[in-house]
Protein backbone atom coordinates (compact mmCIF):
# COMPACT_ATOMS: atom_id res chain seq x y z
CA UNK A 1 -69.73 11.51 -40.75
CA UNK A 2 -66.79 9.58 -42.39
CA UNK A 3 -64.79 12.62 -41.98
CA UNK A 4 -65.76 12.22 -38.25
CA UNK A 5 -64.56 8.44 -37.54
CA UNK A 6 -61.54 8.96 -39.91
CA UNK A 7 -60.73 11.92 -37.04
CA UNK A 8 -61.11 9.56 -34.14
CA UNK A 9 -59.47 6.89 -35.50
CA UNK A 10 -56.01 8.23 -35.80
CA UNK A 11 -56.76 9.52 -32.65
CA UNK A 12 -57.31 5.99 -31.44
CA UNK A 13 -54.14 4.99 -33.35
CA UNK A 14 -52.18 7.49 -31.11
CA UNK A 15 -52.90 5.93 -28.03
CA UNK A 16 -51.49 2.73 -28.42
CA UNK A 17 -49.41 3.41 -31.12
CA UNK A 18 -50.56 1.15 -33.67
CA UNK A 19 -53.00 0.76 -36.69
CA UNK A 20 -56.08 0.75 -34.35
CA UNK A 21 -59.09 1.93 -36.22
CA UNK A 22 -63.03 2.62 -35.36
CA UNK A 23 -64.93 0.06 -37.65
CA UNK A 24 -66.73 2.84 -39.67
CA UNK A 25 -70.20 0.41 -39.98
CA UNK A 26 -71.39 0.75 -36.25
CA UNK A 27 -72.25 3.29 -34.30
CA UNK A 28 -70.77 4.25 -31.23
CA UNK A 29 -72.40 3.34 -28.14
CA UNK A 30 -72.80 4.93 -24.80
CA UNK A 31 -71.76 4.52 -21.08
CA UNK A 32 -75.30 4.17 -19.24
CA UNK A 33 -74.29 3.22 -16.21
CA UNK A 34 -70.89 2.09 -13.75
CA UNK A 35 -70.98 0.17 -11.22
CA UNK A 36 -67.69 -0.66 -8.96
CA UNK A 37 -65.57 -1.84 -11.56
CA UNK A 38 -68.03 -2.74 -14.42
CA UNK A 39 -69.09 -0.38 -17.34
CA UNK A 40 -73.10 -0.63 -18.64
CA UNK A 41 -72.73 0.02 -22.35
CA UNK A 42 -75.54 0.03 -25.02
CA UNK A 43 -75.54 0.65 -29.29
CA UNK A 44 -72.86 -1.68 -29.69
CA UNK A 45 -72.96 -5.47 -30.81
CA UNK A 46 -69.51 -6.82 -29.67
CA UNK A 47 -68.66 -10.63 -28.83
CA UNK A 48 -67.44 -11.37 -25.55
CA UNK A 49 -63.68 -10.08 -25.52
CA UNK A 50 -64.08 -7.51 -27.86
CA UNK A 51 -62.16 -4.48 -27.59
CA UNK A 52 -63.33 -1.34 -27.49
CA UNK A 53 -62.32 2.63 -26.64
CA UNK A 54 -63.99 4.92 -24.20
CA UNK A 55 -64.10 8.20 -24.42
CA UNK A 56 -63.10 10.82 -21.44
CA UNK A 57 -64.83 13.36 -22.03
CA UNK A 58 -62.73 15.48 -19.52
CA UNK A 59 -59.36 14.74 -20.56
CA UNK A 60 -59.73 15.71 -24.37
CA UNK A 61 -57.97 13.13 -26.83
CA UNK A 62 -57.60 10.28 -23.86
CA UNK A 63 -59.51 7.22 -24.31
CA UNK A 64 -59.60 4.11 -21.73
CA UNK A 65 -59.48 0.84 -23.27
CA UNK A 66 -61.99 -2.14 -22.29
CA UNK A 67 -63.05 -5.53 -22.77
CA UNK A 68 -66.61 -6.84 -23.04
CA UNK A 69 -67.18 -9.26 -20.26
CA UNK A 70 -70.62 -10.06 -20.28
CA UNK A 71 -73.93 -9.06 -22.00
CA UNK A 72 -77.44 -9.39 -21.02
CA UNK A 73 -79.89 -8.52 -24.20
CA UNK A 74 -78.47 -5.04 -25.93
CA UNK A 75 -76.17 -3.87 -22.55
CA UNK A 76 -72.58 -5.04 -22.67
CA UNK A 77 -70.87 -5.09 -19.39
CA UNK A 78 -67.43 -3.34 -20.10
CA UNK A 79 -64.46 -3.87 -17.88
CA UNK A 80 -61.76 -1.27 -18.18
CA UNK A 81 -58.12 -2.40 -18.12
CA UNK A 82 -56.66 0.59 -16.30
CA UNK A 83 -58.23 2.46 -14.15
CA UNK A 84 -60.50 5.19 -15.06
CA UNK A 85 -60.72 8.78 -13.92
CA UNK A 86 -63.12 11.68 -15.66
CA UNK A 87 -65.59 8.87 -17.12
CA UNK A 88 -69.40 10.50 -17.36
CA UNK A 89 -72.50 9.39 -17.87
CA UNK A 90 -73.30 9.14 -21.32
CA UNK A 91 -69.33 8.45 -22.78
CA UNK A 92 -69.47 7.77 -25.74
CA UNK A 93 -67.48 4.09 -26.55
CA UNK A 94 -66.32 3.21 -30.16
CA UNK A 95 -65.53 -0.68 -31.41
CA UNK A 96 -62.06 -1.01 -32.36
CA UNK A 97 -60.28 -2.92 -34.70
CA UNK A 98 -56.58 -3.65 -34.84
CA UNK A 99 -55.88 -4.49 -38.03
CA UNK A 100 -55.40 -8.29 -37.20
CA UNK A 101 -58.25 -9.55 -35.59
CA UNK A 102 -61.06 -7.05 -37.08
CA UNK A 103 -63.77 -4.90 -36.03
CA UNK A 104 -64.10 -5.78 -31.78
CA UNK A 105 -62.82 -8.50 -32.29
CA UNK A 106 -60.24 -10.31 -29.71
CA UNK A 107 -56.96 -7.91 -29.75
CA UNK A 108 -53.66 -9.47 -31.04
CA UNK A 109 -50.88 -10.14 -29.22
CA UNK A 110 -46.90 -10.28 -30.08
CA UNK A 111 -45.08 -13.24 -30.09
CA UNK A 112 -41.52 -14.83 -31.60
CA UNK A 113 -38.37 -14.54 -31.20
CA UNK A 114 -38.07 -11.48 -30.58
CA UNK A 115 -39.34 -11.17 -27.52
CA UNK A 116 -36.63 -13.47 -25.67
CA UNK A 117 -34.85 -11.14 -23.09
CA UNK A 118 -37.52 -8.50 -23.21
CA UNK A 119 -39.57 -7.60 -20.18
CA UNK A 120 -43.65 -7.12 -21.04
CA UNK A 121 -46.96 -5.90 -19.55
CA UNK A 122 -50.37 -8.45 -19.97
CA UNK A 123 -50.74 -6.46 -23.34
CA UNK A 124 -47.43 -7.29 -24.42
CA UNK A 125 -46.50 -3.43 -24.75
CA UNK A 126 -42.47 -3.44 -23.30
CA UNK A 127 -41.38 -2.08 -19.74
CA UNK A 128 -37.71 -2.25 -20.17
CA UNK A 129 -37.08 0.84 -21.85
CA UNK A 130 -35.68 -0.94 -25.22
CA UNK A 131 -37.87 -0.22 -27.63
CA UNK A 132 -40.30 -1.70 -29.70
CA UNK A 133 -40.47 -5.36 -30.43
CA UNK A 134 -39.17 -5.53 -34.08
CA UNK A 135 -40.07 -8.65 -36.18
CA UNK A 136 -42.55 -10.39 -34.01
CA UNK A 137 -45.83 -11.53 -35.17
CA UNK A 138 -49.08 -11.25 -33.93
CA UNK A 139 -51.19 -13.95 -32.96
CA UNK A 140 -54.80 -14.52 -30.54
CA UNK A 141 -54.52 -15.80 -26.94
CA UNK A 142 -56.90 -18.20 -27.74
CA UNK A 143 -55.87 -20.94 -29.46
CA UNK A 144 -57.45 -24.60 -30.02
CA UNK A 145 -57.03 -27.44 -27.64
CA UNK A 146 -54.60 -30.05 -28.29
CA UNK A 147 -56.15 -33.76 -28.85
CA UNK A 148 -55.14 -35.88 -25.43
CA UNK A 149 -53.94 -38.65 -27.85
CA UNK A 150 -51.62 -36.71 -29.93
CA UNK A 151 -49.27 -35.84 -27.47
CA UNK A 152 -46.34 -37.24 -26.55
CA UNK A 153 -45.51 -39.17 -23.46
CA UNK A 154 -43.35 -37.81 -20.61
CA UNK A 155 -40.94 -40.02 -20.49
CA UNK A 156 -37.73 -37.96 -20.11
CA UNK A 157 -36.37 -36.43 -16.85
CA UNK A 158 -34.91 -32.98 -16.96
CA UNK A 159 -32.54 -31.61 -14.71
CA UNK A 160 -33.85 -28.70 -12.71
CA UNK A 161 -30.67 -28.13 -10.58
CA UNK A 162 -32.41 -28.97 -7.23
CA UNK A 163 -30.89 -31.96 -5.22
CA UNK A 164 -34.45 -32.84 -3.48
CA UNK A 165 -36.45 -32.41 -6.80
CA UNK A 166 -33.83 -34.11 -8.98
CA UNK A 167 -33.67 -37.31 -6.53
CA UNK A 168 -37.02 -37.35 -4.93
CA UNK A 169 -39.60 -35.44 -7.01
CA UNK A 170 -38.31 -35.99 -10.61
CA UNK A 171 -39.41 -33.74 -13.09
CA UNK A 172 -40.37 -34.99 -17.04
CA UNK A 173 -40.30 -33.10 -19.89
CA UNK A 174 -43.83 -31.67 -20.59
CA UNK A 175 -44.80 -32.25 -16.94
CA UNK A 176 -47.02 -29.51 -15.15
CA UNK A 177 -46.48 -29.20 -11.70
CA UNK A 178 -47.38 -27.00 -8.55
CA UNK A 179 -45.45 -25.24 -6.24
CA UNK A 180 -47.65 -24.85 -3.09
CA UNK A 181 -46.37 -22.49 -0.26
CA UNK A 182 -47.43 -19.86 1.90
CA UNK A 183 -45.82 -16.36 2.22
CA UNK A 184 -42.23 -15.96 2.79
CA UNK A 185 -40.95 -19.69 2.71
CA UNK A 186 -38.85 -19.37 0.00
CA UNK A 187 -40.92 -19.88 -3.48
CA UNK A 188 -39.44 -16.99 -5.26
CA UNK A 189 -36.00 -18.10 -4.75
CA UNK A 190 -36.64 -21.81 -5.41
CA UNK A 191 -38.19 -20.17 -8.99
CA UNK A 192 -35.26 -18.87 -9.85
CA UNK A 193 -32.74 -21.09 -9.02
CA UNK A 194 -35.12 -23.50 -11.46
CA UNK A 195 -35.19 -20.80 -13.97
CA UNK A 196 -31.44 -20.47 -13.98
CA UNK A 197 -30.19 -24.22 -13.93
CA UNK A 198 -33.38 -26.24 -15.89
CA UNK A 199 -32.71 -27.18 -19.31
CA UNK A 200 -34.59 -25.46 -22.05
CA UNK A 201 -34.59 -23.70 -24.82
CA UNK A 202 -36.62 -20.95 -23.53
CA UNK A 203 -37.77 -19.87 -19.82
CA UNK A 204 -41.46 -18.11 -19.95
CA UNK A 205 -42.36 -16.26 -16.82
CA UNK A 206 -45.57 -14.88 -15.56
CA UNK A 207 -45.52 -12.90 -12.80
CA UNK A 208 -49.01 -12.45 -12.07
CA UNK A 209 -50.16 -10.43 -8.97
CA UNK A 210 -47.01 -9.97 -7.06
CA UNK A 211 -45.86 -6.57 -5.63
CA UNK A 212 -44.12 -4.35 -8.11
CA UNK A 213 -41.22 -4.29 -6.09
CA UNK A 214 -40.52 -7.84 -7.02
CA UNK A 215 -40.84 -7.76 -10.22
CA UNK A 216 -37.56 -5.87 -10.60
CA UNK A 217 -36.09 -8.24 -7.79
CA UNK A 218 -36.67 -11.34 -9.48
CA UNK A 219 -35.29 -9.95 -12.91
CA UNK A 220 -31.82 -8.53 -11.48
CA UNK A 221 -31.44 -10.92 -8.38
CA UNK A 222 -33.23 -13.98 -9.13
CA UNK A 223 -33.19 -14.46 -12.66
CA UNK A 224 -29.67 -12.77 -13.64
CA UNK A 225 -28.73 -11.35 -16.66
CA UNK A 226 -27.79 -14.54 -18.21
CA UNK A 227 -31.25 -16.22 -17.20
CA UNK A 228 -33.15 -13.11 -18.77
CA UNK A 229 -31.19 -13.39 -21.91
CA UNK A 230 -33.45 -16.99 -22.85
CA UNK A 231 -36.30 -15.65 -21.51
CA UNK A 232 -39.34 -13.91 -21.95
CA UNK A 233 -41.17 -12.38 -18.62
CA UNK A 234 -44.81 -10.86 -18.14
CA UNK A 235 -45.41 -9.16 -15.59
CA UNK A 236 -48.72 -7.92 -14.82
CA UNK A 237 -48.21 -6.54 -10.89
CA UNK A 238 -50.90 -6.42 -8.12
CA UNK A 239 -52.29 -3.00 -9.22
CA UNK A 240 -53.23 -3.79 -12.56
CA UNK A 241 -57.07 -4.52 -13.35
CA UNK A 242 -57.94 -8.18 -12.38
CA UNK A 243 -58.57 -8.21 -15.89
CA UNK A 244 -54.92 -7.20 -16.76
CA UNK A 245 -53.45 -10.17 -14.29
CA UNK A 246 -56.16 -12.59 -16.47
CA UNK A 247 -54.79 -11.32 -19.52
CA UNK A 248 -51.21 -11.75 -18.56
CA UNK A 249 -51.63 -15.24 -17.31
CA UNK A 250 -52.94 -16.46 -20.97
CA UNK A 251 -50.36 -14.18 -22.72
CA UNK A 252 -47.58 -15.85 -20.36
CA UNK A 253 -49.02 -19.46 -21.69
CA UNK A 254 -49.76 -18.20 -25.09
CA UNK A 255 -45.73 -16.63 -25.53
CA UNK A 256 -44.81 -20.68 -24.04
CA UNK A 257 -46.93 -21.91 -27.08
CA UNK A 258 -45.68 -20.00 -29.26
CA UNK A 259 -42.15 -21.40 -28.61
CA UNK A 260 -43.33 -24.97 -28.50
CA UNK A 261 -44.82 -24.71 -31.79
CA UNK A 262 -41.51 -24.05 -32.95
CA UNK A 263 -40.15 -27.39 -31.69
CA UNK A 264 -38.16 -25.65 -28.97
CA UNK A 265 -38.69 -27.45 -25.06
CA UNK A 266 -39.90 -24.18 -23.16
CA UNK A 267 -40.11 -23.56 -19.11
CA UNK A 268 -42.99 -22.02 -17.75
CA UNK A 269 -43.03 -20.38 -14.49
CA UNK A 270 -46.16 -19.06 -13.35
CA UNK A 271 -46.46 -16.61 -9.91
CA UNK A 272 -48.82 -17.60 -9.46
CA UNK A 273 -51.98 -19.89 -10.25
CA UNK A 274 -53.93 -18.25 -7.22
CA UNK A 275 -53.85 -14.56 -8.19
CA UNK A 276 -55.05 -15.48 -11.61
CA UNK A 277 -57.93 -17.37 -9.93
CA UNK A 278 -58.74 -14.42 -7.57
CA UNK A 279 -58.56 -11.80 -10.93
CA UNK A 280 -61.22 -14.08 -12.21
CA UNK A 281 -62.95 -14.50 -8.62
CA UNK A 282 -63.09 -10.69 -9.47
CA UNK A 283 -64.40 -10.57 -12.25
CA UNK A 284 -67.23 -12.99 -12.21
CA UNK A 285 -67.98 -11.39 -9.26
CA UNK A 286 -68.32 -7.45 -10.59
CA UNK A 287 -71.25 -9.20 -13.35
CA UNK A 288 -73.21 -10.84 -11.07
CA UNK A 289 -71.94 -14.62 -10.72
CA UNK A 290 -72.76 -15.99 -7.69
CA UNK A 291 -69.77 -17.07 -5.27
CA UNK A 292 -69.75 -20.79 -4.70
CA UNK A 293 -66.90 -22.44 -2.55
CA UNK A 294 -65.72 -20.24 -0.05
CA UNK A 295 -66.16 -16.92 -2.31
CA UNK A 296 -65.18 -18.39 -5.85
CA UNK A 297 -67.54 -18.49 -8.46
CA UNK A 298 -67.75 -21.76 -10.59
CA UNK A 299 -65.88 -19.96 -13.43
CA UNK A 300 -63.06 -20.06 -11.29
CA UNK A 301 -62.76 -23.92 -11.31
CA UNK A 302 -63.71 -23.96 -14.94
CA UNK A 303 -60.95 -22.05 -16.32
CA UNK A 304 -58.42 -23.17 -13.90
CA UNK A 305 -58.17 -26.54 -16.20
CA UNK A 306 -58.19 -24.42 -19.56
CA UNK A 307 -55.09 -22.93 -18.44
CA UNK A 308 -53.32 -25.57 -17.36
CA UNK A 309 -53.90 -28.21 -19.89
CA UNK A 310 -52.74 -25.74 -22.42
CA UNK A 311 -49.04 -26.72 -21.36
CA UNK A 312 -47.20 -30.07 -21.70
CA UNK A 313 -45.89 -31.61 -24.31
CA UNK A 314 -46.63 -31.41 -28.21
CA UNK A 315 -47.05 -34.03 -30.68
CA UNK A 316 -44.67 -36.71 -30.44
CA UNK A 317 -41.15 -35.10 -32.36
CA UNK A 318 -42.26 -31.40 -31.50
CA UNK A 319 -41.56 -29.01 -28.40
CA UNK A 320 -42.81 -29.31 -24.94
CA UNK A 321 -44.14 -26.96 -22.28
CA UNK A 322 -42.85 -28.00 -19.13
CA UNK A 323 -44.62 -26.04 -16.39
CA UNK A 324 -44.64 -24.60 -12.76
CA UNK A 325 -47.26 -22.99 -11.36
CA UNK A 326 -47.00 -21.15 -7.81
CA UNK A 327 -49.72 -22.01 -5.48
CA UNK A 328 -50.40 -19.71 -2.51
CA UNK A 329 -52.22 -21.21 0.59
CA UNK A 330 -53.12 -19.30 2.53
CA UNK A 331 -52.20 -19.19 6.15
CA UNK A 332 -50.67 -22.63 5.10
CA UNK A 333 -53.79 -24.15 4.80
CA UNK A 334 -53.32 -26.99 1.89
CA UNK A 335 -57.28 -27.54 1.87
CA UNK A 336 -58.00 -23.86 0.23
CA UNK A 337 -60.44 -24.60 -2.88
CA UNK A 338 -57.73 -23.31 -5.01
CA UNK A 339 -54.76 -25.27 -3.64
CA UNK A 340 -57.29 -28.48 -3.50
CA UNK A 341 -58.25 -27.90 -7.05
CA UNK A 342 -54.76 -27.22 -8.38
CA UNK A 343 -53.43 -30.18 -6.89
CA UNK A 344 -56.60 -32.39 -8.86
CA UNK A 345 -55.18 -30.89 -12.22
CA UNK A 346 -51.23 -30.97 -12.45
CA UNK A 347 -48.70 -33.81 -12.39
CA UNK A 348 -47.80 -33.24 -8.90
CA UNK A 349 -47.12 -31.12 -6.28
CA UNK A 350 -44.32 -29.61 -3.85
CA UNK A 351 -45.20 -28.16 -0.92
CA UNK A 352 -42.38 -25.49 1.25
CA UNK A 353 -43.36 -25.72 4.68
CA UNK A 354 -42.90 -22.77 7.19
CA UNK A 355 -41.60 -24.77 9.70
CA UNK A 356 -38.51 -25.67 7.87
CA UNK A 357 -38.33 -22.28 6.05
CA UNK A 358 -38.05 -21.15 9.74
CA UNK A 359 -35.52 -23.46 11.02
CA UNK A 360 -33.16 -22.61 7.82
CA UNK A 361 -33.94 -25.36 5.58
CA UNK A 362 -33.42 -24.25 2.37
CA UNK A 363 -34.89 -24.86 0.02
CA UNK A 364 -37.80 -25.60 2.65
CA UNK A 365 -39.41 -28.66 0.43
CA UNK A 366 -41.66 -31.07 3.00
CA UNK A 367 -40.67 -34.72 1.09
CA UNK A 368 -43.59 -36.54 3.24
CA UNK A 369 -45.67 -33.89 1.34
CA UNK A 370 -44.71 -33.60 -2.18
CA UNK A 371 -44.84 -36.08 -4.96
CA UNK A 372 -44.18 -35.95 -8.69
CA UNK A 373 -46.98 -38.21 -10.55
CA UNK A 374 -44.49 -38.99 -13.10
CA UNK A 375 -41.39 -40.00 -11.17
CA UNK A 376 -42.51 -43.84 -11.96
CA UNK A 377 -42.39 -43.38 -15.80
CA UNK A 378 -39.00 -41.43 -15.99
CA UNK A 379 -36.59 -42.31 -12.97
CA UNK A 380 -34.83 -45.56 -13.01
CA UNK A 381 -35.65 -48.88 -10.60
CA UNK A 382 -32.59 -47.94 -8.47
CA UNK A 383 -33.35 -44.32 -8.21
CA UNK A 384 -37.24 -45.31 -6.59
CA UNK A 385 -36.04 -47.68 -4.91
CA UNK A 386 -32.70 -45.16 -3.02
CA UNK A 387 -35.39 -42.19 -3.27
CA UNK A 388 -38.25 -44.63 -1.71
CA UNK A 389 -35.27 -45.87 1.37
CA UNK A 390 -34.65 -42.17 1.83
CA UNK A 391 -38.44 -41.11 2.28
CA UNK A 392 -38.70 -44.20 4.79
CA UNK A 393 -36.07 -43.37 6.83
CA UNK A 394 -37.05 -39.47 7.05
CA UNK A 395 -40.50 -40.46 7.83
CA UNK A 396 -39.48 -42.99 11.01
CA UNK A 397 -36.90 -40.15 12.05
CA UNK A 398 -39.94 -37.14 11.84
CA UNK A 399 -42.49 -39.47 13.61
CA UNK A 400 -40.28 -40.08 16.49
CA UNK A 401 -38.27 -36.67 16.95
CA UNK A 402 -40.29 -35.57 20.03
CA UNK A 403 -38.86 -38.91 21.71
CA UNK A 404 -35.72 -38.19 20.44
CA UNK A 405 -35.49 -34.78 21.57
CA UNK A 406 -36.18 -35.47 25.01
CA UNK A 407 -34.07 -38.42 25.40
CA UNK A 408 -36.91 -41.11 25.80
CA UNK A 409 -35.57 -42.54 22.61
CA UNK A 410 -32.66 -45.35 23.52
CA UNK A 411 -30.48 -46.97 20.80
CA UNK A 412 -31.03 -50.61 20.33
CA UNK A 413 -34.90 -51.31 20.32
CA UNK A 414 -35.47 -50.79 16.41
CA UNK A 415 -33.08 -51.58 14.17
CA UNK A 416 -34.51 -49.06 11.02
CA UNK A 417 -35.05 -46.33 14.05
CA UNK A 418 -31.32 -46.68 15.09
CA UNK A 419 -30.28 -46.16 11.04
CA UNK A 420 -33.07 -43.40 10.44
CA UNK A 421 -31.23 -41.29 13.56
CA UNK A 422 -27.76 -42.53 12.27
CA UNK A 423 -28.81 -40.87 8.82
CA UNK A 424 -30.38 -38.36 9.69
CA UNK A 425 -28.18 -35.48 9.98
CA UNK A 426 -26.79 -36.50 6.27
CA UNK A 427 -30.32 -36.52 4.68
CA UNK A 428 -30.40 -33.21 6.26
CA UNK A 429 -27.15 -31.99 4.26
CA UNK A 430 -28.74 -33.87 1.36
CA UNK A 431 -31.55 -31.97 0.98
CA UNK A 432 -29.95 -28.37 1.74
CA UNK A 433 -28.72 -25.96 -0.93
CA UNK A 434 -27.12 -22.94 -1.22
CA UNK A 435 -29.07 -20.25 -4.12
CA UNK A 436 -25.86 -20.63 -6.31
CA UNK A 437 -24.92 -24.26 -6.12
CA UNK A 438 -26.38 -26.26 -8.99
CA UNK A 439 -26.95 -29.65 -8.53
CA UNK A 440 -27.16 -32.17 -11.86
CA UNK A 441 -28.65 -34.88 -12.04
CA UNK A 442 -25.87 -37.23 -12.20
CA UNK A 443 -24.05 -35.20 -9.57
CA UNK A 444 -27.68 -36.50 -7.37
CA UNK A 445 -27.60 -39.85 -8.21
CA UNK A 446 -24.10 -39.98 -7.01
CA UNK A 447 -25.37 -38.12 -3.66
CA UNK A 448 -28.25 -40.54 -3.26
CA UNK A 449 -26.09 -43.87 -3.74
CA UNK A 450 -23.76 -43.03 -1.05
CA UNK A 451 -25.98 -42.40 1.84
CA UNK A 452 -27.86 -45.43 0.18
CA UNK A 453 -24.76 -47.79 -1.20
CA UNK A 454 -25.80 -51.15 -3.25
CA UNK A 455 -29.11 -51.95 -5.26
């Protein structure tokens, strides 16, 4: 019998290429039953997230890996993470062990230094062709939450190269914010051009969900070779398992934490918040959670938080996580439970509306729409004050351009009317920018005072 697990666990340790092992004190259990995407398993005791091996008994020496995600009395509900061809009833499925976290327990995931300029799946296995990850350590993605009072304040703008965000929707250090848009207006671009010109140490990038296609896109085109050199990128594409884009949302966070224990001030950019909610949609779905608001489950809205708060800033002296997620809404509707949700939990928002997107305002940021909840406690008195005037005069101009475009509007009735139209076309200039001009922040300020001269 030894002789027998000894056998399959090199076997195991084939597959993924690493120390993975068969604890030799349980038995192996069987598949009883599959349903859509969820696996009925019973003569195994494993803890929610365990890891275990399933074996296909068509395809001799392959094994699909899953994750327990759900029980009810001795049946584990088993979710593969790839999909699964030649599984029969009866399989036989075997706890595994990976030398880090023990037998089924949660599976270990690289992390360090060594992963900056590398390109990962959600198990963080490499997909750039370079090898293995040498000298990184292995760590959980679960980690402990940090205690509200010992972190630091944001108190400290950073520059995130973007004229409209730099003057009007400040960014902090440690600040999480949401980047809510609907197809095609521009996100992907306005990530990158972030990703490139923000100061950090390190840039962290989920891409959760997204075709495949633009994964490669935003590595060559968006990010650049010298953005990918300080950064780390998951990707876990559209046809993974939903339990594959989970995974690679928490590994994307986890990787960020990882750096920020180290003292270093890490970027996170996140595409995006809503397929990570709709892999988990998926998944409580598949073991019987009932749908709530509009089709998502209540574990949807409970783990949204848990993600989020696990970014920001560190104990006062240490690192910082300073976040963005991507928010999808769809058909541009900002009430959709996830968008409505997101927006309750981060430090502000910034919407991209289609209407400028389609008019060639770039990048296509609605000002009347967005605000950054922690402009107050980082910008100076002058800049509110300039970015408050400019927000004023935008709004009078927006609320009267059908007048104005039909020629009701005559000069002389309304004095801050008269200056909104007189300014308009240089707000306009203000706020557009070209994918390869980077804008600082004193190079904003300086913007902002001349269309707004004095105190």
């Amino acid at each position: 019998m030894n002789a027998h697990l000894e056998r399959w666990s090199q076997v195991l340790a084939s597959v993924q290429g690493k120390p993975l092992q068969v604890a030799p004190h349980l038995r192996s259990g069987r598949i009883t039953r599959a349903t859509g995407m969820v696996l009925e398993a019973v003569g195994l005791r494993l803890p929610l997230g365990g890891a275990c091996r399933i074996e296909l008994t068509s395809h001799e020496g392959v094994y699909a890996e899953a994750e327990v995600v759900g029980f009810a009395g001795d049946t584990l509900y088993l979710m593969p993470l790839a999909e699964i061809h030649g599984l029969q009833p009866g399989a036989r499925v075997f706890a595994a062990q990976d030398g880090q976290t023990g037998v089924g327990g949660n599976r270990s995931f690289p992390l360090g230094m060594a992963l900056l300029g590398r390109v990962l799946d959600s198990g963080g296995q490499p997909l750039d062709g370079r090898g293995p990850l040498l000298g990184a350590h292995h760590a959980s993605l679960h980690t402990q939450p940090l205690n509200p009072l010992k972190r630091a304040p944001i108190d400290r703008q950073i520059d995130v190269g973007i004229r409209a965000i730099n003057a009007l929707l400040c960014v902090g250090r440690g600040q999480r914010l949401g980047l809510f848009a609907g197809s095609g207006v521009g996100k992907s671009v306005l990530l990158g051009m972030m990703a490139r010109y923000t100061q950090a140490d390190v840039i962290v990038v989920g891409l959760i969900g997204e075709r495949g296609r633009e994964v490669q896109d935003f590595i060559d085109n968006i990010l650049g070779e010298d953005g990918l050199r300080r950064s780390v990128v998951v990707a876990a594409p559209a046809d993974t398992s939903p339990l594959q884009r989970l995974q690679g949302a928490l590994y994307a966070t986890r990787v960020a934490e990882d750096f920020r224990d180290q003292g270093k001030d890490v970027l996170l950019i996140m595409d995006s918040l809503t397929r990570y909610a709709m892999a988990q949609r998926e998944i409580a779905l598949a073991v019987g959670e009932p749908p709530a608001t509009k089709g998502y489950p209540p574990s949807v809205f409970a783990k949204l938080p848990k993600l989020v708060e696990r970014t920001g800033n560190g104990p006062p002296g240490g690192g910082s996580i300073t976040a963005f997620y991507t928010v999808l809404s769809e058909g541009d509707d900002q009430q959709d439970p996830i968008a409505d949700s997101a927006r309750a939990i981060l430090d502000g928002h910034i919407v991209l509306s289609r209407h400028l997107a389609e008019s060639g305002h770039y990048p296509a940021i609605d000002i009347e729409a967005s605000i950054s909840r922690a402009m107050t406690a980082i910008a100076s008195d002058a800049q509110q004050r300039k970015a408050n005037q400019l927000k004023q005069a935008l709004s009078r101009y927006q609320r009267n351009r059908d007048l104005i475009s039909v020629g009701a509007y005559t000069q002389g009735h309304d004095a801050q009317l008269d200056r909104a139209v007189g300014l308009y076309p240089h707000i306009e200039r203000f706020l557009q920018q070209r994918i390869d001009d980077r804008a600082s922040v004193d190079e904003t300020l300086h913007g902002l005072t001349l269309l707004f001269p004095g105190n």
